[in-house]
PDB file of N, CA and C in Angstrom:
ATOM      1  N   UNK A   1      -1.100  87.488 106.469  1.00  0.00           N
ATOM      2  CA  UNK A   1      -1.920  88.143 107.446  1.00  0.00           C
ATOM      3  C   UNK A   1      -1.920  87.378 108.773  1.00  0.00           C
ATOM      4  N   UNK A   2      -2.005  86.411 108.421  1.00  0.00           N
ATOM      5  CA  UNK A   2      -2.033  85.317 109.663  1.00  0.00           C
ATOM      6  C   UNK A   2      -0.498  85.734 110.339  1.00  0.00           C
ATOM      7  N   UNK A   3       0.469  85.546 109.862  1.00  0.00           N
ATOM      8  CA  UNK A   3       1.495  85.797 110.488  1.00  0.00           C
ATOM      9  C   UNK A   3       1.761  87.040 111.721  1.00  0.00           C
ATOM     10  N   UNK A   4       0.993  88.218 110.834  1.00  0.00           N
ATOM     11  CA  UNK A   4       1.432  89.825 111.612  1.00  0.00           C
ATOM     12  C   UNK A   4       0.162  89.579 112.586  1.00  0.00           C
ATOM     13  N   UNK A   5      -1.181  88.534 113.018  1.00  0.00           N
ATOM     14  CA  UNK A   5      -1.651  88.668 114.133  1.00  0.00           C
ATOM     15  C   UNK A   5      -1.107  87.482 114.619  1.00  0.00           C
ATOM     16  N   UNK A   6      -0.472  86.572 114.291  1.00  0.00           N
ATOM     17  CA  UNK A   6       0.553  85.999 115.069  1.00  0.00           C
ATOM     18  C   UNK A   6       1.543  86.722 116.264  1.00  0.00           C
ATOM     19  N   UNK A   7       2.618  87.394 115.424  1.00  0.00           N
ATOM     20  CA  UNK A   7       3.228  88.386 115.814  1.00  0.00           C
ATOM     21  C   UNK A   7       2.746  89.315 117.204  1.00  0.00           C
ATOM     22  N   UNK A   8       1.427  89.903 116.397  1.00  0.00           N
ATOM     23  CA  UNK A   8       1.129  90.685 117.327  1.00  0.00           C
ATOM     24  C   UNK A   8       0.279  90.319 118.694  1.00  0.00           C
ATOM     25  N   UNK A   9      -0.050  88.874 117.969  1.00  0.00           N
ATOM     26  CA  UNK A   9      -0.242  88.468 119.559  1.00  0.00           C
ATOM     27  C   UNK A   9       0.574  88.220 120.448  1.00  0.00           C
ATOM     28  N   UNK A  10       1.724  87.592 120.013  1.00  0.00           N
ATOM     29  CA  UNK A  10       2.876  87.137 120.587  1.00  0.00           C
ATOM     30  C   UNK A  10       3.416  88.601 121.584  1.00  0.00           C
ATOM     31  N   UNK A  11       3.421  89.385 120.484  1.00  0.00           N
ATOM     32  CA  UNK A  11       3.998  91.065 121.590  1.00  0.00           C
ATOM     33  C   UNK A  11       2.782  91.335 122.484  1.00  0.00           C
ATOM     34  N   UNK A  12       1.849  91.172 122.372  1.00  0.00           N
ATOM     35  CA  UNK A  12       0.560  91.346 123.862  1.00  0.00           C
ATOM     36  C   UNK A  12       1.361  90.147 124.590  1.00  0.00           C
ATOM     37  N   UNK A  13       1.303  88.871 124.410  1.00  0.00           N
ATOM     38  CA  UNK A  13       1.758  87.963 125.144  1.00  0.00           C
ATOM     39  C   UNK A  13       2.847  88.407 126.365  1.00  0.00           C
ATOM     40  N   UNK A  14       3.745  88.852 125.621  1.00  0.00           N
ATOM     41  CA  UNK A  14       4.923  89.156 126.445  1.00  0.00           C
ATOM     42  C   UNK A  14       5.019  90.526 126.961  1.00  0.00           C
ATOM     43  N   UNK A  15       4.315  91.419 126.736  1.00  0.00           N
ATOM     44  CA  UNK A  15       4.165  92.475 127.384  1.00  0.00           C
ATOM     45  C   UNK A  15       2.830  92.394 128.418  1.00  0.00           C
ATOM     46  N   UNK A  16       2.449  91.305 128.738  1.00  0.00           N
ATOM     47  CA  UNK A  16       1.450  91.214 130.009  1.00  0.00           C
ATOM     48  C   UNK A  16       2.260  90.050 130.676  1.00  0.00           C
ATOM     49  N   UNK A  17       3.173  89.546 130.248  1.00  0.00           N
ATOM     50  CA  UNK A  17       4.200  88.821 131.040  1.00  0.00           C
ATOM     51  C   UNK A  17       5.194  89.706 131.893  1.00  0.00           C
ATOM     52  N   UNK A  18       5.915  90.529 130.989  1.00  0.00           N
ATOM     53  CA  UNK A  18       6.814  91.523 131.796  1.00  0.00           C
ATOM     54  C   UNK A  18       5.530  92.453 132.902  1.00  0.00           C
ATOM     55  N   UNK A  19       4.783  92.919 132.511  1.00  0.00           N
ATOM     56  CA  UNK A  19       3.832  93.284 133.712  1.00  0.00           C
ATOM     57  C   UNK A  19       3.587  92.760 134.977  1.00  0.00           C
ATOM     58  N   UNK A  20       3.042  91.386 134.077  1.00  0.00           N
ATOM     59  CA  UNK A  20       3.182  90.581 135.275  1.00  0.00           C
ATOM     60  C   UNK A  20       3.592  90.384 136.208  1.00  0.00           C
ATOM     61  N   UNK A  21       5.208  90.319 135.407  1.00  0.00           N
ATOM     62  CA  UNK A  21       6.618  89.862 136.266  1.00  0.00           C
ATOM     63  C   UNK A  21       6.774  91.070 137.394  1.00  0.00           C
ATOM     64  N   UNK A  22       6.611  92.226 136.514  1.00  0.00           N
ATOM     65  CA  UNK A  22       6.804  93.537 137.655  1.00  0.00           C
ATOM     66  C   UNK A  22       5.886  93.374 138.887  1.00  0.00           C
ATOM     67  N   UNK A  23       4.712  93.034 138.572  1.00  0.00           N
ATOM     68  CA  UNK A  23       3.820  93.450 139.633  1.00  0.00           C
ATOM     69  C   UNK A  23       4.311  92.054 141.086  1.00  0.00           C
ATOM     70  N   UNK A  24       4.970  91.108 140.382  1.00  0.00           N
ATOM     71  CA  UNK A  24       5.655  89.988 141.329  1.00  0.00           C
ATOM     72  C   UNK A  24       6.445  90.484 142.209  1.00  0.00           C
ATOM     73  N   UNK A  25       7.444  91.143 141.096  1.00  0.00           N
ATOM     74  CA  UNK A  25       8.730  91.702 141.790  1.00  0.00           C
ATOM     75  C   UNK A  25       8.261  92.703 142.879  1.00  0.00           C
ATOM     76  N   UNK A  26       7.022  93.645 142.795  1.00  0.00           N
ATOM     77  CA  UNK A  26       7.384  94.645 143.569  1.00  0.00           C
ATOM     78  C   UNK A  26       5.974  93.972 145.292  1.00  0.00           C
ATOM     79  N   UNK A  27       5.605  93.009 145.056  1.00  0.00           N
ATOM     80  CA  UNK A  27       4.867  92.203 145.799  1.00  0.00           C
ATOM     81  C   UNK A  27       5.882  91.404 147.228  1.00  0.00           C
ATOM     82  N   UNK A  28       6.905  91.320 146.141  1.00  0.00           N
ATOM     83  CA  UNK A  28       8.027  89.851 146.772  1.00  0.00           C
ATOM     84  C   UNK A  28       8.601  90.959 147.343  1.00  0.00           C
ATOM     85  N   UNK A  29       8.824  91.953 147.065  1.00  0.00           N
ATOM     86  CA  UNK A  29       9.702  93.037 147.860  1.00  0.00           C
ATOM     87  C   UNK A  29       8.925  93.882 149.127  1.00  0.00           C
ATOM     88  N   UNK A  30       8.489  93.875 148.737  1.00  0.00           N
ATOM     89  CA  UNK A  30       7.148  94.523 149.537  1.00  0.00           C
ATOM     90  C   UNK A  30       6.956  93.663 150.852  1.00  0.00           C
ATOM     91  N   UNK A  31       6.488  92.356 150.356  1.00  0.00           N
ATOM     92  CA  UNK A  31       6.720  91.202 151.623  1.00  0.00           C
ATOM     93  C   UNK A  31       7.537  90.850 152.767  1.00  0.00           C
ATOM     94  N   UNK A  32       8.814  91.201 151.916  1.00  0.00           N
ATOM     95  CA  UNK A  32      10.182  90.754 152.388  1.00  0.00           C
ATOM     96  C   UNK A  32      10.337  92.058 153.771  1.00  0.00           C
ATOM     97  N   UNK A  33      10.195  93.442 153.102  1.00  0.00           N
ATOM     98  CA  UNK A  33      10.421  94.466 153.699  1.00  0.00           C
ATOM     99  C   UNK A  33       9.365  94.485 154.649  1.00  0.00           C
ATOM    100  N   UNK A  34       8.308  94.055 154.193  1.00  0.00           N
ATOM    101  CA  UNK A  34       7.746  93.707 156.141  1.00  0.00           C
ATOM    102  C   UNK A  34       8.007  92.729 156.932  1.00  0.00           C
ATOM    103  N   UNK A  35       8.123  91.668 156.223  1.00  0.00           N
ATOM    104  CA  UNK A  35       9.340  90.166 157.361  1.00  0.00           C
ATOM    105  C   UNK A  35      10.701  91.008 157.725  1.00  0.00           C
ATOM    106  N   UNK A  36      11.319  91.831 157.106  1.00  0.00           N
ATOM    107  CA  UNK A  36      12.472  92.050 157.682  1.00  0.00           C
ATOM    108  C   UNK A  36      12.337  93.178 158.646  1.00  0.00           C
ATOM    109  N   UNK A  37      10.807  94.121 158.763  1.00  0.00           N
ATOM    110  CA  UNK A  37      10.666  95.175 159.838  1.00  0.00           C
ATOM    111  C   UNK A  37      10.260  94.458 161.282  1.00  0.00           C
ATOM    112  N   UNK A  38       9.455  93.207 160.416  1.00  0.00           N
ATOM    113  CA  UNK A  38       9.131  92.457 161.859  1.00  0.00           C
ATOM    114  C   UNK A  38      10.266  91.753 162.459  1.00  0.00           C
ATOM    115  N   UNK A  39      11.113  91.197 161.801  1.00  0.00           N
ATOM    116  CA  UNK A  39      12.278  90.532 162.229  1.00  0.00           C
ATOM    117  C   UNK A  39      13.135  91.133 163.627  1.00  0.00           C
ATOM    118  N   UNK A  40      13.375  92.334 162.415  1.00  0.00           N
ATOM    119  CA  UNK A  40      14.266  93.750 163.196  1.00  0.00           C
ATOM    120  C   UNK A  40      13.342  94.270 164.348  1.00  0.00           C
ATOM    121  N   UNK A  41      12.183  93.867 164.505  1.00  0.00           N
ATOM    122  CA  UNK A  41      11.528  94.217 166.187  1.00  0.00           C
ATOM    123  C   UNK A  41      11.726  93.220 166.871  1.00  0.00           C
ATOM    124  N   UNK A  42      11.882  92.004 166.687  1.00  0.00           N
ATOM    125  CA  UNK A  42      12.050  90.855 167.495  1.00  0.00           C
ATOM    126  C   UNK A  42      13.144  90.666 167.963  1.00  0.00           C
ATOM    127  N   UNK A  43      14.325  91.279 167.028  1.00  0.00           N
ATOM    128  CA  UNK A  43      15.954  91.143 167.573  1.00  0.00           C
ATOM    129  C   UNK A  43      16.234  92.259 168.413  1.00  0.00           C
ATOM    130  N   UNK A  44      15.361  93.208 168.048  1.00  0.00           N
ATOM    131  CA  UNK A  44      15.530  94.220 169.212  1.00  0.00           C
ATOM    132  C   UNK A  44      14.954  94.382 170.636  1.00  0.00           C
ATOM    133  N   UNK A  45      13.410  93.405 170.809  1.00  0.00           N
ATOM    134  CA  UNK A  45      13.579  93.102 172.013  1.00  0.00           C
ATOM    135  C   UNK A  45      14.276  92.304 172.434  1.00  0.00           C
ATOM    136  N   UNK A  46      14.854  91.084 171.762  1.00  0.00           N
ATOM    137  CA  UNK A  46      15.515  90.226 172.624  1.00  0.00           C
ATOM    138  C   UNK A  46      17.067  90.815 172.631  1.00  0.00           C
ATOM    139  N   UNK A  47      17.272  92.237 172.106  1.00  0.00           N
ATOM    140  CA  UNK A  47      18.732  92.661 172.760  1.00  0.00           C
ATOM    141  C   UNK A  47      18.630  93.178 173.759  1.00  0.00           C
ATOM    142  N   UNK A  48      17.393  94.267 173.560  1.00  0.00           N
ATOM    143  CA  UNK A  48      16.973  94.759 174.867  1.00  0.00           C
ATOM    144  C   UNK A  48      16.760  94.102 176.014  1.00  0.00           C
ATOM    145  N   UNK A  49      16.187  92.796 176.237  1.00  0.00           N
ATOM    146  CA  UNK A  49      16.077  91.377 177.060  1.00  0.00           C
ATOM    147  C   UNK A  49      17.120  91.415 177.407  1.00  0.00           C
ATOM    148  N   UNK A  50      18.489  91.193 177.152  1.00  0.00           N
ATOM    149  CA  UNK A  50      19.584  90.496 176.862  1.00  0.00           C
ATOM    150  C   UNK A  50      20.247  91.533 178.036  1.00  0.00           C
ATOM    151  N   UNK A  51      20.217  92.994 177.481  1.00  0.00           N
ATOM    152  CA  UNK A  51      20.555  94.153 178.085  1.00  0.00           C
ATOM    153  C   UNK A  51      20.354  93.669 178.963  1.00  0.00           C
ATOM    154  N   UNK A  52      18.773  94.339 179.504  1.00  0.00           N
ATOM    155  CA  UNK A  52      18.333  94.381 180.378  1.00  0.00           C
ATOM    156  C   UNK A  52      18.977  93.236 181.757  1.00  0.00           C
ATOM    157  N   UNK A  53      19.013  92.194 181.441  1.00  0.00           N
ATOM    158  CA  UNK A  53      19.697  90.759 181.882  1.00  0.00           C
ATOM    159  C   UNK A  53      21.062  91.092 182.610  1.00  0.00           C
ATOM    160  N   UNK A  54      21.767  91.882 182.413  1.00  0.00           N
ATOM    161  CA  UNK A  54      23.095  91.867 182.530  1.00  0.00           C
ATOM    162  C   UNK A  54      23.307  92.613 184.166  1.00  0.00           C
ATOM    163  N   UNK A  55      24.450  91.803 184.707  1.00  0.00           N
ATOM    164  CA  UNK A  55      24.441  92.331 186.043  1.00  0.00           C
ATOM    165  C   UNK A  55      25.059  93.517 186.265  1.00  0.00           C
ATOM    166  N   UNK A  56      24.143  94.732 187.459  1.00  0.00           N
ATOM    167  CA  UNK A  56      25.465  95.808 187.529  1.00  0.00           C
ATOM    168  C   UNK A  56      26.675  95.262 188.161  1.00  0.00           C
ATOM    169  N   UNK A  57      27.543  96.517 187.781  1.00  0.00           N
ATOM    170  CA  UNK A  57      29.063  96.390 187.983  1.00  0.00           C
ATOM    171  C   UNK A  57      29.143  96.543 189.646  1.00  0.00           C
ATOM    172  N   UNK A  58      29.563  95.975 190.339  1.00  0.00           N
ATOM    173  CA  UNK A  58      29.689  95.775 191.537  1.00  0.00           C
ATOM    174  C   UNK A  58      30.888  96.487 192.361  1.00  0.00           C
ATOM    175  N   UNK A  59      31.931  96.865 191.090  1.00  0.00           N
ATOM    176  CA  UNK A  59      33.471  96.899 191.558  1.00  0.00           C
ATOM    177  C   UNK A  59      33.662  98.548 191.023  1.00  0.00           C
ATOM    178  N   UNK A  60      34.023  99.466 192.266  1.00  0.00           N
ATOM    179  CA  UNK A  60      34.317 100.968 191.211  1.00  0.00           C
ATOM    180  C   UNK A  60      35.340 101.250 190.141  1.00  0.00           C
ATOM    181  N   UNK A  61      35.073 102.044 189.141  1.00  0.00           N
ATOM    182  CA  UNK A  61      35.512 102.454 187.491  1.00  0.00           C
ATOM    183  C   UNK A  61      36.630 103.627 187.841  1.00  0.00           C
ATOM    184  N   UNK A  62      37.319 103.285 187.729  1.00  0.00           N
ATOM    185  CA  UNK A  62      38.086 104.797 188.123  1.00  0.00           C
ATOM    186  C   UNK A  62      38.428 104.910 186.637  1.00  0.00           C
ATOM    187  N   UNK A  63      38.820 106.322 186.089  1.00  0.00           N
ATOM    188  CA  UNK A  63      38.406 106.613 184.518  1.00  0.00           C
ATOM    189  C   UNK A  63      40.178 107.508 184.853  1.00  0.00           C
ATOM    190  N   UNK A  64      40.772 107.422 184.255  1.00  0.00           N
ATOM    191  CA  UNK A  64      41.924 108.324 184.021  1.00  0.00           C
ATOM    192  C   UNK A  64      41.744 109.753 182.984  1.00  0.00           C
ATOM    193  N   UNK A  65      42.630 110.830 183.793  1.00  0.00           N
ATOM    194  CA  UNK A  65      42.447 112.036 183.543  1.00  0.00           C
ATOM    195  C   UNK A  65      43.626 112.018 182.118  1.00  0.00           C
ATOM    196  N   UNK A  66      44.464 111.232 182.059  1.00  0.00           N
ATOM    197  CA  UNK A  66      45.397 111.193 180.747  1.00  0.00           C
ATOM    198  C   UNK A  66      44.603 111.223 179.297  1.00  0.00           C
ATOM    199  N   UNK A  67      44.178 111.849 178.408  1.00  0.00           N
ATOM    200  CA  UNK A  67      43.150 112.459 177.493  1.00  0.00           C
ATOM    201  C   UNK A  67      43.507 113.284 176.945  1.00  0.00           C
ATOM    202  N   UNK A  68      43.660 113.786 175.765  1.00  0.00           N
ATOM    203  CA  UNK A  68      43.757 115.165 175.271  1.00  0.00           C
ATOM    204  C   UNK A  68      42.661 116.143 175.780  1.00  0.00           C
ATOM    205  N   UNK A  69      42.625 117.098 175.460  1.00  0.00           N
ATOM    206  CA  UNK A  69      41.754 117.941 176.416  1.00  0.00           C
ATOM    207  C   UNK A  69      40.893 118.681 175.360  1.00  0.00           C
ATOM    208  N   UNK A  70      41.637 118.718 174.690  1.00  0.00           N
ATOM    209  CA  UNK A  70      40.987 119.598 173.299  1.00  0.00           C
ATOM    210  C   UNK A  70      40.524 118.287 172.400  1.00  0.00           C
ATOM    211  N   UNK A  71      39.352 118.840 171.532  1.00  0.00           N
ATOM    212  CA  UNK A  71      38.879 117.699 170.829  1.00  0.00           C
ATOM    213  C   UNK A  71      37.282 118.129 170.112  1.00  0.00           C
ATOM    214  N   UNK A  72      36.476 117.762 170.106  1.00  0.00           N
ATOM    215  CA  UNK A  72      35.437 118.124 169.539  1.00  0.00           C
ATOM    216  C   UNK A  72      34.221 117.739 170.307  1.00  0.00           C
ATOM    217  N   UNK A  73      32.605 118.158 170.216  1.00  0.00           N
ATOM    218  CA  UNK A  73      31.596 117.379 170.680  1.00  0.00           C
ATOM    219  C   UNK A  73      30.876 116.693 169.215  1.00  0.00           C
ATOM    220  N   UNK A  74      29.943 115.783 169.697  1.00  0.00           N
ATOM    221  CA  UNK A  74      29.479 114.829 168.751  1.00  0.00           C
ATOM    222  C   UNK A  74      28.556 114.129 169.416  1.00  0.00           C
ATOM    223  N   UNK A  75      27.400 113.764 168.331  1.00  0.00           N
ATOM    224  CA  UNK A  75      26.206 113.784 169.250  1.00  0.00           C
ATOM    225  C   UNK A  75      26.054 112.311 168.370  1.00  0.00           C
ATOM    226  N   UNK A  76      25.178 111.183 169.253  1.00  0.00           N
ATOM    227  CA  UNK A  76      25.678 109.853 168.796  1.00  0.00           C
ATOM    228  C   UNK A  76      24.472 109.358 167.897  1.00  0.00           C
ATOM    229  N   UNK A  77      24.913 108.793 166.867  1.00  0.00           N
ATOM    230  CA  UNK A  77      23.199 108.777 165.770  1.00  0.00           C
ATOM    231  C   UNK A  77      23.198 107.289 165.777  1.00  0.00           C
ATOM    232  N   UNK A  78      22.162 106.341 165.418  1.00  0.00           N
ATOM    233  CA  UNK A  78      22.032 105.210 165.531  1.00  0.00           C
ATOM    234  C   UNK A  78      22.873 104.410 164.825  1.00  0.00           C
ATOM    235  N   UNK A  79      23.384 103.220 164.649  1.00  0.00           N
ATOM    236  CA  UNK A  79      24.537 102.462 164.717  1.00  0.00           C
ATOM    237  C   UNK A  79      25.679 102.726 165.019  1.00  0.00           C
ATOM    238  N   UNK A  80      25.885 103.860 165.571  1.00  0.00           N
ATOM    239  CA  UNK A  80      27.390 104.461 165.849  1.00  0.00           C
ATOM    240  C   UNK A  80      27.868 102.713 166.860  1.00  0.00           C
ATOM    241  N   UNK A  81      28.917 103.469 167.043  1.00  0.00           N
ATOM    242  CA  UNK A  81      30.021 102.177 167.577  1.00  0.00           C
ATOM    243  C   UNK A  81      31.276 102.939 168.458  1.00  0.00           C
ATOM    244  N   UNK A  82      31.862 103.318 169.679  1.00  0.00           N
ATOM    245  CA  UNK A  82      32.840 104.153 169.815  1.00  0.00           C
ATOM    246  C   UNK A  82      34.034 103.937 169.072  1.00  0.00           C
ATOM    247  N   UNK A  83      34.244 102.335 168.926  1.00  0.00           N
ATOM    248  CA  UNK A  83      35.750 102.696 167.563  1.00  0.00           C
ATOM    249  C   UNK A  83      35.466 103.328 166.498  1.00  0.00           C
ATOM    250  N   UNK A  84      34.092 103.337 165.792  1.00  0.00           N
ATOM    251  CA  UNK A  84      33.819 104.080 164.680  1.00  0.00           C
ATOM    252  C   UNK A  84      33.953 105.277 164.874  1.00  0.00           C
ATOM    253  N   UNK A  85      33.366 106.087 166.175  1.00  0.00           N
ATOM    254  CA  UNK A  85      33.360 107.298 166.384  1.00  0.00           C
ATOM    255  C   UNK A  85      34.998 107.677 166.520  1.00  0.00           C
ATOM    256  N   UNK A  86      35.562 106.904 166.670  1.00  0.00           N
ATOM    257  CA  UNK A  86      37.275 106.946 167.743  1.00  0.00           C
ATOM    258  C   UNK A  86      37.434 107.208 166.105  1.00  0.00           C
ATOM    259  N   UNK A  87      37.702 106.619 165.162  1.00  0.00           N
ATOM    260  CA  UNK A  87      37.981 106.425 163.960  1.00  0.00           C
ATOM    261  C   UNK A  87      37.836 107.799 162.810  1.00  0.00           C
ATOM    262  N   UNK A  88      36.663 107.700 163.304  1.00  0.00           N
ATOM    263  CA  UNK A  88      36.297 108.736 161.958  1.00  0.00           C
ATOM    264  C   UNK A  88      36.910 110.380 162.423  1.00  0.00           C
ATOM    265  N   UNK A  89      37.349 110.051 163.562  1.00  0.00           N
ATOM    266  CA  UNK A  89      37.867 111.756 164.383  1.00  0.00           C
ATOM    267  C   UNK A  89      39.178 111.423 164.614  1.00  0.00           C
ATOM    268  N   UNK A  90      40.268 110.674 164.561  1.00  0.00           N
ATOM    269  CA  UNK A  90      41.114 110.339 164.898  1.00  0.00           C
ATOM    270  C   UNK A  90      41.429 110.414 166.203  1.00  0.00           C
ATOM    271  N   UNK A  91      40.562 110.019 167.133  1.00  0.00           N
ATOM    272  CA  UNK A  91      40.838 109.621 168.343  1.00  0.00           C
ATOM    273  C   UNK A  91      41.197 108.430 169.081  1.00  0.00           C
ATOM    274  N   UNK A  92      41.040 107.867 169.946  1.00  0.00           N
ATOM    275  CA  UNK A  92      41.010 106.493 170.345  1.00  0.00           C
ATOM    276  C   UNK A  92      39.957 106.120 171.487  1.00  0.00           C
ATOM    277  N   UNK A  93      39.196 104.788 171.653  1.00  0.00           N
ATOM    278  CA  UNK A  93      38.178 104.471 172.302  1.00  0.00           C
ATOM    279  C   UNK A  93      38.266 104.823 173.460  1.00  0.00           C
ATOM    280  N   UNK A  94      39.167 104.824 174.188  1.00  0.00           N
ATOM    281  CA  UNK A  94      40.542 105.024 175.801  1.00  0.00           C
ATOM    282  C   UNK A  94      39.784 105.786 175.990  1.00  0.00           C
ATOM    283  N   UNK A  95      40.386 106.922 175.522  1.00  0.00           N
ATOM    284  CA  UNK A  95      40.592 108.445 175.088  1.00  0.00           C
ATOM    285  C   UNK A  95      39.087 108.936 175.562  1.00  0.00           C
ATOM    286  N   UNK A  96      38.179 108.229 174.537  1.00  0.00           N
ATOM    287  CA  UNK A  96      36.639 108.889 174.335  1.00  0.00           C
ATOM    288  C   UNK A  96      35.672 108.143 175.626  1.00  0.00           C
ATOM    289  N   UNK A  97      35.996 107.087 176.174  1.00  0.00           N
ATOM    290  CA  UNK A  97      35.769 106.520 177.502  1.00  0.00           C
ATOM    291  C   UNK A  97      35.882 107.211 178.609  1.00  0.00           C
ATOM    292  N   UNK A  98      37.263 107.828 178.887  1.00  0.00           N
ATOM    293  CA  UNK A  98      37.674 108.261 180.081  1.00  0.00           C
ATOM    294  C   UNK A  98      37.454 110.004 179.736  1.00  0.00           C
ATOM    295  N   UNK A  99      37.293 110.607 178.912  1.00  0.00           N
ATOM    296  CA  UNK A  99      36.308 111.924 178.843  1.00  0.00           C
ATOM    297  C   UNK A  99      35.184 111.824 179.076  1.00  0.00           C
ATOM    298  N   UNK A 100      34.538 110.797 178.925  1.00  0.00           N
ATOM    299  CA  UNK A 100      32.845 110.888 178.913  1.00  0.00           C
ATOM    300  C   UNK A 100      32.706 110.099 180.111  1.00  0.00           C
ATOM    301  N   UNK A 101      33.279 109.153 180.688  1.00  0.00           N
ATOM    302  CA  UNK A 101      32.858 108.396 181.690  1.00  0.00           C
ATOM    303  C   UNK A 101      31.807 107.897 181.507  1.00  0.00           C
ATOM    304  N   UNK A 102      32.627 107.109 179.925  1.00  0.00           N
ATOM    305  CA  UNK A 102      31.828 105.868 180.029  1.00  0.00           C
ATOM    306  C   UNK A 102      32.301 104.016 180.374  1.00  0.00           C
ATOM    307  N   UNK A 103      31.713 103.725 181.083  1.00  0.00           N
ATOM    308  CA  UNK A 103      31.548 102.156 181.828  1.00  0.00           C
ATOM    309  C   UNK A 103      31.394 101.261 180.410  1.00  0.00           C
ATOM    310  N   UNK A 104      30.464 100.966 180.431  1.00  0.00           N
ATOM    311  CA  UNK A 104      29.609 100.127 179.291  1.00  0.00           C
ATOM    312  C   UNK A 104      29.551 100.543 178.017  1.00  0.00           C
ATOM    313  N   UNK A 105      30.357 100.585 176.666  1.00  0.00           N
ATOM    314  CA  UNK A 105      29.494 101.451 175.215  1.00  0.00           C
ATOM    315  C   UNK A 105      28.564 100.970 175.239  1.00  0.00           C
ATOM    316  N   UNK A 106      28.066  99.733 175.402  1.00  0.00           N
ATOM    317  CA  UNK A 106      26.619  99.304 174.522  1.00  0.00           C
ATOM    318  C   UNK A 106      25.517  99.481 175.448  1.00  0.00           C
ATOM    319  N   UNK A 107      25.637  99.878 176.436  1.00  0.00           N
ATOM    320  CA  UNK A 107      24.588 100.441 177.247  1.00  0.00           C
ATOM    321  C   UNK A 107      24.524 101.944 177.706  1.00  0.00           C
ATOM    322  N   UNK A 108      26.109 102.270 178.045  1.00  0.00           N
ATOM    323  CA  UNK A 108      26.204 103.419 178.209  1.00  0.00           C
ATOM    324  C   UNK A 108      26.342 104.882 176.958  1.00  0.00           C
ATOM    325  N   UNK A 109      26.254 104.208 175.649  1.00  0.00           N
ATOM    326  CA  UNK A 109      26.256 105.373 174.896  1.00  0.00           C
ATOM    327  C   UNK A 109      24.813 105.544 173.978  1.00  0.00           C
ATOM    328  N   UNK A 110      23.960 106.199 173.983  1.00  0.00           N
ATOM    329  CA  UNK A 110      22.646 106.719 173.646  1.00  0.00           C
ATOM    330  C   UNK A 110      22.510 107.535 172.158  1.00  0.00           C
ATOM    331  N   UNK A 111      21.397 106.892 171.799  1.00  0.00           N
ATOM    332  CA  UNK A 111      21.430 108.006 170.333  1.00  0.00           C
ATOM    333  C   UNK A 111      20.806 109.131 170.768  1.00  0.00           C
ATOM    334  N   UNK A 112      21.833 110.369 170.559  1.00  0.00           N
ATOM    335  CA  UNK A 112      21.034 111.854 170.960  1.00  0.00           C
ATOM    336  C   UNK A 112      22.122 112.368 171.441  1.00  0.00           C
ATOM    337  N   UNK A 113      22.777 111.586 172.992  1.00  0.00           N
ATOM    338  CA  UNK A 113      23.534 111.726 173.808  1.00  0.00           C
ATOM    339  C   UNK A 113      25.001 112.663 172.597  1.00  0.00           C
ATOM    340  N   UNK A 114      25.584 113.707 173.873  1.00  0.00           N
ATOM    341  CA  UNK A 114      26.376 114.525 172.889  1.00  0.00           C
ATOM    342  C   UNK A 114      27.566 113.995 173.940  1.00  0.00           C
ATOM    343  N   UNK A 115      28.690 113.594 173.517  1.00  0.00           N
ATOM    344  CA  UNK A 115      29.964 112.995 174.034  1.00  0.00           C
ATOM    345  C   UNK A 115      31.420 113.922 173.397  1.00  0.00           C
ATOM    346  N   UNK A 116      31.921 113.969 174.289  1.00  0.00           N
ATOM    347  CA  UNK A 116      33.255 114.987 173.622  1.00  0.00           C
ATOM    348  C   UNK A 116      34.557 113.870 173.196  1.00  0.00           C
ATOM    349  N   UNK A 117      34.862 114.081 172.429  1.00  0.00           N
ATOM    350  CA  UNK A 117      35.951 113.186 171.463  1.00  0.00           C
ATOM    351  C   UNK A 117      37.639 114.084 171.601  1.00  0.00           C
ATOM    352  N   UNK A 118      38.646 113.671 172.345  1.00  0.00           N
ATOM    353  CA  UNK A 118      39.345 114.217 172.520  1.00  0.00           C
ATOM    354  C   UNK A 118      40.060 113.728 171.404  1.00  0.00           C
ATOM    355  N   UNK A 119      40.776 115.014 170.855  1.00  0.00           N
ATOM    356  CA  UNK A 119      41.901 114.940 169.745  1.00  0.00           C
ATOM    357  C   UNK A 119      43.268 115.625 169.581  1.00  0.00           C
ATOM    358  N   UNK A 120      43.955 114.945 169.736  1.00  0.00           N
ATOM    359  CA  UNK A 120      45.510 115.524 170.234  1.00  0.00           C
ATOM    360  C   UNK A 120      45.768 117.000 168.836  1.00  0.00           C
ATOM    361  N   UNK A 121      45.822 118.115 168.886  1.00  0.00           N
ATOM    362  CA  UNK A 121      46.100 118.911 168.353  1.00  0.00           C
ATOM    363  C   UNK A 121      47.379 119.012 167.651  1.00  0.00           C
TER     364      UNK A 121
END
């Protein structure tokens, strides 16, 4: 007899351990995911800083009309990248620069913003 409330204490034991453990795990995660929302606001003002910082271009952009003409529109969602965009459409960065007249990607391309992606037919 002694043994099976042995036993069965032993299984309460460890099933308020694994509880336990869960309620850790989802604490430590929980934590983390707000250090890493606060993080991710701090790196984003100081890119924005950083931006902001940078001198205008002083010297004029002349953009070449050499482009395919035909191609698609595409509207830019957050982390895009123009080689990614160049990439995933088989275009090239050149290409998607001198259609859109863009100067700068990392300043000049916007999430929302709809940009035409030329693609040789």
């Amino acid at each position: 007899m002694k043994l099976a409330n042995f036993s069965a204490a032993l299984e309460r034991l460890q099933q308020d351990y694994r509880a336990a453990d869960a309620d850790n795990k989802t604490t430590i995660i929980a934590e983390l995911n707000r250090k890493m929302a606060t993080l991710t606001q701090q790196v984003q003002v100081a890119i924005d800083t950083v931006g902001g910082a940078q001198p205008k271009i002083s010297t004029p952009v002349h953009f070449s009309e050499d482009y395919p003409k035909t191609g698609v529109t595409y509207t830019v969602r957050s982390g895009d990248t123009l080689s990614a965009i160049a990439r995933a459409h088989g275009s090239t960065v050149k290409h998607i620069q001198n259609a859109n007249k863009i100067v700068n990607p990392s300043r000049d391309l916007q999430v929302g913003q709809t940009i035409f992606i030329p693609v040789t037919p």
